[in-house]
Protein backbone atom coordinates (compact mmCIF):
# COMPACT_ATOMS: atom_id res chain seq x y z
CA UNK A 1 82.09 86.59 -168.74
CA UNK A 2 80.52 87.16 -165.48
CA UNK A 3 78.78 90.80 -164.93
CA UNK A 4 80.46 91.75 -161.54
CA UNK A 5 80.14 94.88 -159.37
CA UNK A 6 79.09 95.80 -155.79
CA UNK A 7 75.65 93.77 -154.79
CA UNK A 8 73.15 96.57 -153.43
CA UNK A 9 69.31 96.39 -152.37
CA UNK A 10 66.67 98.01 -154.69
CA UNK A 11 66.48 100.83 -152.06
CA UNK A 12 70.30 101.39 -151.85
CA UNK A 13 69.79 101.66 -156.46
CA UNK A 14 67.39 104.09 -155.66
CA UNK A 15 68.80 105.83 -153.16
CA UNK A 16 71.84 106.36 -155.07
CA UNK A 17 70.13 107.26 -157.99
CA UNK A 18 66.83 108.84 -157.31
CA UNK A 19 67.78 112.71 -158.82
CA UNK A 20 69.61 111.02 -161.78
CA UNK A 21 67.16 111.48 -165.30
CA UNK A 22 69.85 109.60 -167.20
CA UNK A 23 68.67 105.76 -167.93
CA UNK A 24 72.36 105.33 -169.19
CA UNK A 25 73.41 102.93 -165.91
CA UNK A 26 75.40 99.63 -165.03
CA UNK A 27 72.69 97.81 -163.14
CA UNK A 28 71.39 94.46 -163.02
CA UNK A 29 68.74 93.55 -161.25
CA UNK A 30 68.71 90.30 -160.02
CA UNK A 31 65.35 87.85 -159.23
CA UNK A 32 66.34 87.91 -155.45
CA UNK A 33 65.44 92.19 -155.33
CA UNK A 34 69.46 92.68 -155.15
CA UNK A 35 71.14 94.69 -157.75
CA UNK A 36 74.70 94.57 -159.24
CA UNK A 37 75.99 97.92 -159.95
CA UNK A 38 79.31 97.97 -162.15
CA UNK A 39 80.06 101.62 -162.15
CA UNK A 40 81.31 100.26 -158.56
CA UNK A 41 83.57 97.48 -159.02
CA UNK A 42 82.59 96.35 -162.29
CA UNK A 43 84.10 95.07 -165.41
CA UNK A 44 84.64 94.88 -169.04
CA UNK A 45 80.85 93.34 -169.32
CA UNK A 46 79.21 96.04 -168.39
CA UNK A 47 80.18 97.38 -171.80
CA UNK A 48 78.11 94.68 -173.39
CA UNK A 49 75.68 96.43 -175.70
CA UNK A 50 71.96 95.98 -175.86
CA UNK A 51 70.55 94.35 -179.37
CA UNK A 52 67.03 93.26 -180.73
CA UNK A 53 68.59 90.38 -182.40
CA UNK A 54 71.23 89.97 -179.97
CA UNK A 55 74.41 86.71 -180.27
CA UNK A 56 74.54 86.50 -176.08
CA UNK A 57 72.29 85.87 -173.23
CA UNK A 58 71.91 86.51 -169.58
CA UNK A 59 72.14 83.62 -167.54
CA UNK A 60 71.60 83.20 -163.68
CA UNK A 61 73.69 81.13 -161.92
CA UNK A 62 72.79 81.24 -158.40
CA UNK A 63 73.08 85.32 -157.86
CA UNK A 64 75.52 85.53 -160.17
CA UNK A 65 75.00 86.93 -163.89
CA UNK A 66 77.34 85.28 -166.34
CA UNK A 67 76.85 86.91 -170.44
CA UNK A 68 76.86 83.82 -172.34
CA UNK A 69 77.30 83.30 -176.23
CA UNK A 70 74.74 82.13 -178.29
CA UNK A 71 76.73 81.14 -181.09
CA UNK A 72 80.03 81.39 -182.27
CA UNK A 73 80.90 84.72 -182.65
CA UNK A 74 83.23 86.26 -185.75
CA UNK A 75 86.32 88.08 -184.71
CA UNK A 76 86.19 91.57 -184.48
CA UNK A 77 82.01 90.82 -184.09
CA UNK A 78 80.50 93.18 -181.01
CA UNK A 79 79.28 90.99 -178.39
CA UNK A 80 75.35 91.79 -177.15
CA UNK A 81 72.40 90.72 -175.00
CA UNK A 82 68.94 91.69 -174.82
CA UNK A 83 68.74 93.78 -171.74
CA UNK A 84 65.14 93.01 -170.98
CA UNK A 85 64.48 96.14 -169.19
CA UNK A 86 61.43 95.97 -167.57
CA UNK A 87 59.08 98.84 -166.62
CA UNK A 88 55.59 98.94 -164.21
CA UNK A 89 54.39 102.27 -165.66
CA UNK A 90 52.95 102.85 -169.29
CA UNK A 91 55.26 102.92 -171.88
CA UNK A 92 54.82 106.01 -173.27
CA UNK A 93 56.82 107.71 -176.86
CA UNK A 94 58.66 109.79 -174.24
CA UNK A 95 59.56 106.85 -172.49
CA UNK A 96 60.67 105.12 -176.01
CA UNK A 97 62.73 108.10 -176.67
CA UNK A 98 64.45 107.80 -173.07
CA UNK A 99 64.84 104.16 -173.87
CA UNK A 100 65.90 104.38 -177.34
CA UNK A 101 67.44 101.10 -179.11
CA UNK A 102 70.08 101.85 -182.55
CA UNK A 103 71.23 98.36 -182.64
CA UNK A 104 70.42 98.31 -186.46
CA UNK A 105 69.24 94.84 -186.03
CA UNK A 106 66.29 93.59 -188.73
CA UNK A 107 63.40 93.72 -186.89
CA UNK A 108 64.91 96.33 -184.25
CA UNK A 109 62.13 97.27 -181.15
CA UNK A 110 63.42 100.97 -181.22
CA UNK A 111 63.78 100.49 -177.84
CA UNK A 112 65.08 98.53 -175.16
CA UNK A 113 62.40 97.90 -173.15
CA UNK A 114 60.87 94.73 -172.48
CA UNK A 115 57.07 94.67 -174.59
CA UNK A 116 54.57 94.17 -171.48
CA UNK A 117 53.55 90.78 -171.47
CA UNK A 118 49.74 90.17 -172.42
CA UNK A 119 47.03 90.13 -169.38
């Protein structure tokens, strides 16, 4: 399924959303610095759940983000993706908590952040 919405510039993301505390969004960012937003335009993937251990990826395809299985999936089975979310600043427990992960997988990250890759 392709992850549609309106196409918006990282300033226009935090324009829109600069007095909003609530990490609970529709965005994906997108390697060129453009953003799709679902909340505008969007559809049923933007209800695709994070996971640790998830049975779908994220795959660009020239601009355009397209939630792809990784295996066959069992009826009835939720479908979900590792949302990668990456962060600059340090990531502290409060920042955890804001970015809290329940998927219940295994070996679960208790959050959804991306770890920051080794120097």
């Amino acid at each position: 399924i392709e992850y549609k919405g309106k196409r918006l510039t990282e300033a226009q993301v935090d324009k829109r959303y600069a007095n909003d505390d609530d990490p609970h969004t529709f965005l994906f960012a997108l390697d060129d610095g453009m953003v799709i937003d679902a909340t505008l335009g969007g559809n049923s993937a933007r209800w695709i759940n994070h996971s640790c251990a998830p049975n779908c990826e994220a795959v660009d395809d020239g601009n355009r983000i397209f939630i792809e299985t990784l295996r066959a999936i069992r009826p009835g089975e939720e479908l979900s993706y590792n949302y990668g979310i990456e962060l600059e600043e340090r990531h502290t427990p409060e920042l955890k908590r804001l970015y809290e992960c329940r998927c219940g997988a295994r070996h679960c990250r208790g959050t959804i952040l991306q770890p920051k890759k080794k120097k």
